[in-house]
Protein backbone atom coordinates (compact mmCIF):
# COMPACT_ATOMS: atom_id res chain seq x y z
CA UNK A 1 -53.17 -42.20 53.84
CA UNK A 2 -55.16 -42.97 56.94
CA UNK A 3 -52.58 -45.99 57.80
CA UNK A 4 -49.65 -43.11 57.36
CA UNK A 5 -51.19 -40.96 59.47
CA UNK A 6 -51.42 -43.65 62.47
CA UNK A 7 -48.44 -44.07 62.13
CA UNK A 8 -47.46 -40.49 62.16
CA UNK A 9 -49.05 -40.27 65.63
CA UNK A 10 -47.06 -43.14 67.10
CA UNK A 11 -44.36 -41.85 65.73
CA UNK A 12 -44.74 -38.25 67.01
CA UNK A 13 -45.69 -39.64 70.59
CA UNK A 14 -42.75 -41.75 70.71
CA UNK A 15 -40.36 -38.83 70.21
CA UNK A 16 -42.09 -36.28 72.38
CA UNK A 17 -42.12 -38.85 74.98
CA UNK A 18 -38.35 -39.25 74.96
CA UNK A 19 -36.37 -36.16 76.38
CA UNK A 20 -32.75 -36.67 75.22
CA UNK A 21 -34.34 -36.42 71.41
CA UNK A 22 -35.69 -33.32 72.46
CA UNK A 23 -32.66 -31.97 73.64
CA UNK A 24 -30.63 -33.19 70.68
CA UNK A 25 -33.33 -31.12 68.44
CA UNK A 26 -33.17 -28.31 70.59
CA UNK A 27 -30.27 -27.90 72.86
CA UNK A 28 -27.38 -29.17 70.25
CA UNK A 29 -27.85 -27.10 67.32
CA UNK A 30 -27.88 -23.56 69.74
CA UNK A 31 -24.68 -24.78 71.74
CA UNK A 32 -22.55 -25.95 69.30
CA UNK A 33 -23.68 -23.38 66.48
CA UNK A 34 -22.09 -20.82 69.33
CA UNK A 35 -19.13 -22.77 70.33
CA UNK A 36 -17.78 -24.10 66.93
CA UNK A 37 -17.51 -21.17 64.82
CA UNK A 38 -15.28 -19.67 67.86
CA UNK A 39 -13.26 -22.52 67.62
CA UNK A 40 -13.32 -23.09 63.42
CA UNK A 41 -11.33 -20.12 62.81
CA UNK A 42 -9.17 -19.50 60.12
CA UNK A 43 -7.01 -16.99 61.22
CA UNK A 44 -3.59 -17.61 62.75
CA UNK A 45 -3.05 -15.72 65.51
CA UNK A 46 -0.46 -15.45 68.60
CA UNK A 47 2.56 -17.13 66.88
CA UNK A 48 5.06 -17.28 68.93
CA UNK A 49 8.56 -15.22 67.64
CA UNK A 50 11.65 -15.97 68.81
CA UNK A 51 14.25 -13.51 67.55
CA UNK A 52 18.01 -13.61 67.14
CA UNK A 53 19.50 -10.74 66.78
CA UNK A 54 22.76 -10.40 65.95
CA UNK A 55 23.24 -6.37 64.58
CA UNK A 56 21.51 -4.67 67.06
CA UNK A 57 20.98 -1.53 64.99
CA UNK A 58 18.23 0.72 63.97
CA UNK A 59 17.25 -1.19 61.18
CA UNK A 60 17.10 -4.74 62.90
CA UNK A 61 14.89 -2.88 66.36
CA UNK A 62 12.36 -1.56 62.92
CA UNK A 63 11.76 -4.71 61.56
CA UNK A 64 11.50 -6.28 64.87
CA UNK A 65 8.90 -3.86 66.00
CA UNK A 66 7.37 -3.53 62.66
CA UNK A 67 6.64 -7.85 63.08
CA UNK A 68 5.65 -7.79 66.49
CA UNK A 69 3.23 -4.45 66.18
CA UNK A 70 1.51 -6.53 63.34
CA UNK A 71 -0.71 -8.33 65.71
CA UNK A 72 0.15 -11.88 64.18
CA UNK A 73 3.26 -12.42 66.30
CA UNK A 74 4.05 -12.81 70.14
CA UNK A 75 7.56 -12.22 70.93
CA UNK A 76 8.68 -14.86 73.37
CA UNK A 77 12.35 -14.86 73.70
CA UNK A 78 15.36 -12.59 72.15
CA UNK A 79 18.26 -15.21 72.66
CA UNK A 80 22.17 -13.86 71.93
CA UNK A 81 22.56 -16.79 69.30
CA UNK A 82 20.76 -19.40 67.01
CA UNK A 83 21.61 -22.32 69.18
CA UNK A 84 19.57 -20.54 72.07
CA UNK A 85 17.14 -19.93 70.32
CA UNK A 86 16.40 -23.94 69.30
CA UNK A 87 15.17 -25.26 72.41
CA UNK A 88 12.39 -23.03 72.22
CA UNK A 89 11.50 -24.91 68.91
CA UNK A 90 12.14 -28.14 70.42
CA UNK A 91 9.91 -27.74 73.21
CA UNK A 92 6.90 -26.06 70.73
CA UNK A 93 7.41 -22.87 73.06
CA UNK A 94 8.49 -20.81 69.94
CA UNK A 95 7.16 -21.55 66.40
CA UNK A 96 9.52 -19.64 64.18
CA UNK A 97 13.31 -17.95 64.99
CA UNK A 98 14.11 -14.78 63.34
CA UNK A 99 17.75 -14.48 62.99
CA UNK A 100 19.22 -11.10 62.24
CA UNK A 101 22.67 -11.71 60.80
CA UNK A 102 25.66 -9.41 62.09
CA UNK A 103 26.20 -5.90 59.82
CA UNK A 104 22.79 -6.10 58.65
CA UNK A 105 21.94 -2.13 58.38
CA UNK A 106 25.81 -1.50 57.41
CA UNK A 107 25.20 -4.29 54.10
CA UNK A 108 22.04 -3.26 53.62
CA UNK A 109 22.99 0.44 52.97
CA UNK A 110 26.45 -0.09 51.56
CA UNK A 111 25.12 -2.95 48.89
CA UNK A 112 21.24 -2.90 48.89
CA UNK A 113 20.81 -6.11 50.21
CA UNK A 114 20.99 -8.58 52.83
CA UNK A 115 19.61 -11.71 53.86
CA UNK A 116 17.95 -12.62 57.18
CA UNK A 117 17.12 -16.63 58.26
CA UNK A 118 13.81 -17.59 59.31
CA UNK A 119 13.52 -21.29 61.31
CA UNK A 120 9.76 -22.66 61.11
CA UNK A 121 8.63 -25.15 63.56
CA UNK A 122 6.77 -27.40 61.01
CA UNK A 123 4.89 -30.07 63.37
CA UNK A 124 1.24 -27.99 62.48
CA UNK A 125 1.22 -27.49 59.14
CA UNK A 126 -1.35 -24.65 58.29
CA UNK A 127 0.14 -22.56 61.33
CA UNK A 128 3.96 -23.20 59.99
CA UNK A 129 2.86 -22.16 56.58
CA UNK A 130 0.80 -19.56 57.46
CA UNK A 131 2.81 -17.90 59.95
CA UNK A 132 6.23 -17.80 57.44
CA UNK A 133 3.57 -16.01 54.88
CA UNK A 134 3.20 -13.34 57.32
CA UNK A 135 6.08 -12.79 58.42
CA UNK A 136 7.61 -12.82 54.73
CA UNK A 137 4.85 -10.55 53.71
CA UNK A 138 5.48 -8.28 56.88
CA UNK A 139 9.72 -8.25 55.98
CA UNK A 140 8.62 -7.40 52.35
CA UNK A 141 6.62 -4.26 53.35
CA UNK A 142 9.20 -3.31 55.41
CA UNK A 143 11.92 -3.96 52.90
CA UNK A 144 9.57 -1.63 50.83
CA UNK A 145 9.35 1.18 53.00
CA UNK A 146 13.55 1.58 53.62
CA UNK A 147 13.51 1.73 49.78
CA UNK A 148 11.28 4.56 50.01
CA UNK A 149 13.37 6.43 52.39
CA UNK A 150 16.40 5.99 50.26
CA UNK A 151 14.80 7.33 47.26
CA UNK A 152 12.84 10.29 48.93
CA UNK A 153 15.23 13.92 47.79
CA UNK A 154 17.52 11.91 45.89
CA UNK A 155 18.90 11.96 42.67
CA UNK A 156 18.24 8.01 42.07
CA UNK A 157 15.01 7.17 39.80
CA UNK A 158 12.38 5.29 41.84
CA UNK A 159 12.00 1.79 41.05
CA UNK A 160 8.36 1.37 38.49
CA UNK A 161 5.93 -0.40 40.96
CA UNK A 162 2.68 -1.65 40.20
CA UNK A 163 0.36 -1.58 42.56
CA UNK A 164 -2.65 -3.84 43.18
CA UNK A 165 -6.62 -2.53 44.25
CA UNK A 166 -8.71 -5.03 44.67
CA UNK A 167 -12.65 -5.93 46.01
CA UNK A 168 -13.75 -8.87 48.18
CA UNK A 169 -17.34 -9.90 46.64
CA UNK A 170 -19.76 -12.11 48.43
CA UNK A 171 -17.85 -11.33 51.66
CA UNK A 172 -16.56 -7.88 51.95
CA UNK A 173 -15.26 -8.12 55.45
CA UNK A 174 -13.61 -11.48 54.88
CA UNK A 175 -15.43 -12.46 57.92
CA UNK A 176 -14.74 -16.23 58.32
CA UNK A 177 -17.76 -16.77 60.45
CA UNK A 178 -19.79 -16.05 57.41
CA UNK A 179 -18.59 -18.91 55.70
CA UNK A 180 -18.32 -21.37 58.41
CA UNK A 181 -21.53 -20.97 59.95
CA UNK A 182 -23.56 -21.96 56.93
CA UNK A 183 -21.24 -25.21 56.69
CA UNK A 184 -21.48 -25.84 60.45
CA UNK A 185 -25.58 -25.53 60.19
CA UNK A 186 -25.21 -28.33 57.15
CA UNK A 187 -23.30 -30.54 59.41
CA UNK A 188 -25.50 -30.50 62.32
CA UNK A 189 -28.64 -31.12 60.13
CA UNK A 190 -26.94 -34.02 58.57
CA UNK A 191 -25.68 -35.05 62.22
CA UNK A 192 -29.22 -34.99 63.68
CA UNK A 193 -31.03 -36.10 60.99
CA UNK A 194 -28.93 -39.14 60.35
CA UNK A 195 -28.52 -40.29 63.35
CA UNK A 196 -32.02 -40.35 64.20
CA UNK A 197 -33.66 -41.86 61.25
CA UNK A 198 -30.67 -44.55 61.81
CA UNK A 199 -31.54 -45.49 65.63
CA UNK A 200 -35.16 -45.43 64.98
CA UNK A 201 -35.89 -48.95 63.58
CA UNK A 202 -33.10 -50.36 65.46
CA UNK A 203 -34.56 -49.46 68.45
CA UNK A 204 -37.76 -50.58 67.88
CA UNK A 205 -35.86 -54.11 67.11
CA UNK A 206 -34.04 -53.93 70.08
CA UNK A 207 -38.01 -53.38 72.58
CA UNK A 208 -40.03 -55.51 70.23
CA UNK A 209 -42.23 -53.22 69.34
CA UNK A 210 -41.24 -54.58 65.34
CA UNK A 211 -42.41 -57.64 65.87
CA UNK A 212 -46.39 -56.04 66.46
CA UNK A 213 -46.11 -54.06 62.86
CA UNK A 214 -44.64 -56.71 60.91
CA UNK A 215 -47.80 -58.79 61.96
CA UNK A 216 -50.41 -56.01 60.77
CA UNK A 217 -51.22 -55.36 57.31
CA UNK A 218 -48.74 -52.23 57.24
CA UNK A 219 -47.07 -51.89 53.38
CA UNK A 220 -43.97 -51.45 53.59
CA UNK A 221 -43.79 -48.18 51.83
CA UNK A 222 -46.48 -47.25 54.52
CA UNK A 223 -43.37 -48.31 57.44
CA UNK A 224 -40.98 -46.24 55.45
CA UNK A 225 -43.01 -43.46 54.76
CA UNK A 226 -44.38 -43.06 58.59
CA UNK A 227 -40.44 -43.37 59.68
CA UNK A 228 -39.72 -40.76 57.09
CA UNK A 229 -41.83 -37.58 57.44
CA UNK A 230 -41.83 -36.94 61.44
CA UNK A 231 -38.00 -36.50 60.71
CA UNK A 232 -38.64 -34.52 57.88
CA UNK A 233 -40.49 -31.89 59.98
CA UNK A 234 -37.70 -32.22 63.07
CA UNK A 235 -35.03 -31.61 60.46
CA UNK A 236 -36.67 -28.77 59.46
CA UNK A 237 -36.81 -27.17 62.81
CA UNK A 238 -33.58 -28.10 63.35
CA UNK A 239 -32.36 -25.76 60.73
CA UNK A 240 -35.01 -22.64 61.57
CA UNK A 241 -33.39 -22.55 65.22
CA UNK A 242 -29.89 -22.65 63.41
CA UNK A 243 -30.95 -19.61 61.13
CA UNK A 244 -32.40 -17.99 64.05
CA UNK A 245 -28.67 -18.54 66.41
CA UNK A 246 -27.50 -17.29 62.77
CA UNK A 247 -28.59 -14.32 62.99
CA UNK A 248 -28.99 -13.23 66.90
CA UNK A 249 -25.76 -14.43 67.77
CA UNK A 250 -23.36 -13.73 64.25
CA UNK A 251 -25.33 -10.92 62.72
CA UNK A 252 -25.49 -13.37 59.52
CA UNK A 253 -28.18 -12.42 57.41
CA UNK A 254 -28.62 -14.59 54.03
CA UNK A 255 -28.18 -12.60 50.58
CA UNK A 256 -30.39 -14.93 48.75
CA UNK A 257 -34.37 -15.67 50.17
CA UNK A 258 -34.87 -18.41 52.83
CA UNK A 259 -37.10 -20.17 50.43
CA UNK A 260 -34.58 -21.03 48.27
CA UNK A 261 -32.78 -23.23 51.06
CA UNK A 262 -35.82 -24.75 52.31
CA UNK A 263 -36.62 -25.67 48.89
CA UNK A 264 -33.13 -27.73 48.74
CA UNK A 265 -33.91 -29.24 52.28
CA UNK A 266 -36.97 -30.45 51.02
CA UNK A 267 -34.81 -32.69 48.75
CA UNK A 268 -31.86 -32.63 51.09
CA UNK A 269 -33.50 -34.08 54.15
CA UNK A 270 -35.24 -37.39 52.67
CA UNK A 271 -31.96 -38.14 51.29
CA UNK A 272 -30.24 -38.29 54.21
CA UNK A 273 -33.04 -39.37 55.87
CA UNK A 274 -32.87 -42.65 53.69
CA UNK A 275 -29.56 -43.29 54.00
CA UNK A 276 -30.21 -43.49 57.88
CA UNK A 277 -33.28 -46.08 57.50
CA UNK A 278 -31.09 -47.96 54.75
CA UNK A 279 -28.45 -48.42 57.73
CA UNK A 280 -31.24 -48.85 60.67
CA UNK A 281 -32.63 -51.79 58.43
CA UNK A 282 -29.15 -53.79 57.82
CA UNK A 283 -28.65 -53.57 62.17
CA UNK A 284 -30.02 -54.91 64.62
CA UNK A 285 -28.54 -52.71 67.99
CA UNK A 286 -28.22 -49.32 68.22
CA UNK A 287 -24.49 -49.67 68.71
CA UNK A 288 -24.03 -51.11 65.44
CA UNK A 289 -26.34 -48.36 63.55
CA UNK A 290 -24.00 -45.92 65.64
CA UNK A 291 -20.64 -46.73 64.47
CA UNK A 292 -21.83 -47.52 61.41
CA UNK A 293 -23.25 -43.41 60.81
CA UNK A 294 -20.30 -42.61 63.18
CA UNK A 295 -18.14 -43.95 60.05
CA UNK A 296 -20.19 -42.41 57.15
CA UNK A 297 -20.17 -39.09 58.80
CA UNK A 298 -16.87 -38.80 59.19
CA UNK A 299 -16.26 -38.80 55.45
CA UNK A 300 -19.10 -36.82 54.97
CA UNK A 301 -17.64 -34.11 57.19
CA UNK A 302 -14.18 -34.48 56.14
CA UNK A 303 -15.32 -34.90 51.95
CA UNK A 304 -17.49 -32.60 52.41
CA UNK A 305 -15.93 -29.07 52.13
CA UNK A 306 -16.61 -27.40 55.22
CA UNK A 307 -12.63 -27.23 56.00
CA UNK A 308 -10.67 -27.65 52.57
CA UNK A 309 -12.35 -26.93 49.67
CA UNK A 310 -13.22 -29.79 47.59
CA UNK A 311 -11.56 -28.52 43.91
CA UNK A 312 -8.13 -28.42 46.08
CA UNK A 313 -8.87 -32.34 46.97
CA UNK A 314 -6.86 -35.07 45.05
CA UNK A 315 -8.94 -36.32 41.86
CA UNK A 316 -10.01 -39.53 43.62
CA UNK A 317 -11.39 -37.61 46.54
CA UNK A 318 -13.44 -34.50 44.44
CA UNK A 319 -14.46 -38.63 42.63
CA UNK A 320 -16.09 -39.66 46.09
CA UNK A 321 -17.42 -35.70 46.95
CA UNK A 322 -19.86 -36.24 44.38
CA UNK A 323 -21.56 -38.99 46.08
CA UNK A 324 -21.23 -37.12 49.44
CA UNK A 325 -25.11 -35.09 50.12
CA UNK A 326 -23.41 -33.12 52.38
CA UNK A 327 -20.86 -31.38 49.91
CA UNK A 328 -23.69 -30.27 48.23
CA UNK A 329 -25.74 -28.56 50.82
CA UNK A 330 -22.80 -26.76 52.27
CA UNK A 331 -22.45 -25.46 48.64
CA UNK A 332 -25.99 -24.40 48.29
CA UNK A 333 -25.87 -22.85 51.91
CA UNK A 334 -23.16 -20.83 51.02
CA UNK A 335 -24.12 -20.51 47.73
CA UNK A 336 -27.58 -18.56 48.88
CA UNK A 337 -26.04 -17.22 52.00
CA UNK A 338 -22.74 -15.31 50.84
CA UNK A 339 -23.97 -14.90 46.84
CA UNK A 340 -27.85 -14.99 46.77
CA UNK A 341 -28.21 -17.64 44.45
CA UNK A 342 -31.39 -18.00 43.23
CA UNK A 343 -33.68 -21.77 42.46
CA UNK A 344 -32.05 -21.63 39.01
CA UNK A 345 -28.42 -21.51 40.30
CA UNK A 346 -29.32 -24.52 42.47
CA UNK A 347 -31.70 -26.46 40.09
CA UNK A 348 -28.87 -29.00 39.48
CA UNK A 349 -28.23 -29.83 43.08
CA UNK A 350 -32.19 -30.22 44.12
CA UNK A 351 -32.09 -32.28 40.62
CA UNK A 352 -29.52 -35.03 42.56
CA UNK A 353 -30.91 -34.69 46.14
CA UNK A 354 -34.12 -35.65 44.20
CA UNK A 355 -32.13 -39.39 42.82
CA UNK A 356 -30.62 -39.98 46.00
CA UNK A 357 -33.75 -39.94 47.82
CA UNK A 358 -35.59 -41.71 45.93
CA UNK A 359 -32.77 -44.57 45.23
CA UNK A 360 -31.80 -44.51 48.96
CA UNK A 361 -35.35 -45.06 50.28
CA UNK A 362 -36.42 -47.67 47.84
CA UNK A 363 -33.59 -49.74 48.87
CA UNK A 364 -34.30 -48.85 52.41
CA UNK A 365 -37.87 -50.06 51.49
CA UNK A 366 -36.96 -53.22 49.84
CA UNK A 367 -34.12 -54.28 52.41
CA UNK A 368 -36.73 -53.70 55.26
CA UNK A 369 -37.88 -57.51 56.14
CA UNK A 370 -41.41 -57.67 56.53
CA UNK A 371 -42.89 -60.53 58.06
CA UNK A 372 -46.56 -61.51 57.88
């Protein structure tokens, strides 16, 4: 233990010595847990509405209104026909076209129905798909509320409706900040973490400095060990400040006890701390350890589940998720954050944390050439 704890000290010195590591434990996790979840949002807002209509009656101005005073849509153009209407589309000014077809209130009373044509500029997905959900859900409560009128002091038997009451658990307020935030923290602890266990050995390769351990009579497990823990403890801090931004700057309070996560990152961290000493030890610049993690982390972001949930993922990819660490720390975040799971709920996770740090740093141990 006394050789680990020399090397604890050099290792400590060497990273309070260099500022830019300092900033990137410090600095990063407050600015981009504060710009990210502004920009990760979920909701699909400001589509822009172009509307053709072709009855100007009572009925078509009611809907019209009833869509724009929803809050979802931004009226940007009422053209005289459809082909108008298209170069909005074409030049991404407009993302949907509402046509009103001609004798729309006159059908609509006389035979109880009538049809109206929605165009959907489909170049972004989610917003495309999204936005016609709206406005098909907004034309449906409207369609609803003429049928009301019709039936109110008449003779005709209203329609048998069921209706729906329902409760959002874990997230009342459907607050999307509460479930981003706990996946962005997971991210930026895997981000940091990573990267810094990866460049460490390489850049001791790339000054020399290797060259005067491999000489001494240093075990390797010693090397490994000394590389490990200072990033342990940085990790660690990492995530405290992004608690802390948590809960100054989002209100976001965890159901669960803060224990309970450490307890995971106490797994979590050497895990991904191995798998960035395993890559440091196969390099031999820091460019190459760079793209390398720049590579891994992609598909550990995109695998992950921070932005599509993993059980919606093809087979082969949900395959590939369970060899991802980060999938399962934004799980337990959100798991202990939105639910309160407790150490039971999560035993299975700390239980493969636990393999992949120990089969990540032995071959990080073994693949680390020593020479005497």
């Amino acid at each position: 233990m006394r050789t680990v704890r020399f090397l604890l000290e050099k290792e400590f010195k060497q990273i309070f010595r260099n500022k830019s590591i300092l900033a990137m434990i410090l600095v990063m996790p407050f600015m981009q847990l504060i710009i990210m979840p502004l920009a990760a949002n979920y909701e699909v807002k400001n589509i822009n509405l172009s509307v053709v209509d072709n009855d100007h009656s009572e009925y078509s101005h009611q809907m019209v209104n009833k869509v724009i005073a929803s809050g979802y849509f931004r009226l940007v153009q009422t053209a005289q026909t459809f082909n108008q209407a298209m170069p909005k589309i074409e030049s991404d000014q407009a993302d949907l076209i509402l046509e009103i077809p001609a004798n729309f209130e006159r059908n609509l009373i006389k035979e109880g129905n009538q049809k109206v044509f929605v165009a959907v500029n489909a170049i972004n997905g989610v917003k495309a798909g999204l936005g016609a959900s709206y406005l098909s859900s907004i034309l449906r409560d409207y369609n609803e509320q003429v049928l009301m009128q019709w039936v109110q002091g008449s003779k005709i038997p209203i329609t048998p409706n069921i209706s729906i009451t329902y409760s959002n658990w874990f997230n009342p307020s459907l607050n999307y900040r509460f479930f981003m935030v706990p996946g962005i923290l997971a991210i930026l602890v895997t981000m940091v973490a990573g990267f810094l266990s990866a460049l460490n050995i390489v850049k001791e390769k790339e000054v020399g400095t290797i060259e005067q351990i491999n000489v001494t009579p240093i075990k390797k497990y010693h090397f490994i060990l000394g590389k490990l823990i200072p990033f342990w403890v940085l990790g660690n801090v990492v995530f405290t400040i992004g608690l802390l931004v948590s809960y100054f700057i989002y209100g976001i309070v965890p159901v669960g006890q803060l224990w309970v996560m450490y307890a995971f990152l106490f797994a979590y961290l050497p895990a991904i701390l191995g798998f960035g000493l395993l890559v440091s030890t196969f390099c031999e610049t820091q460019q190459q350890a760079m793209f390398i993690m720049f590579f891994f982390m992609m598909v550990f972001i995109l695998l992950g589940g921070l932005f599509t949930s993993i059980e919606s993922m093809p087979n082969w990819a949900q395959v590939v998720s369970r060899f991802n660490p980060v999938s399962y720390l934004i799980r337990v975040m959100r798991m202990v954050v939105l639910k309160g799971s407790g150490i039971s709920d999560i035993l299975p996770q700390i239980g493969v944390m636990a393999i992949f740090a120990i089969v990540l740093n032995t071959l990080a141990m073994f693949n680390y050439k020593k020479t005497s």
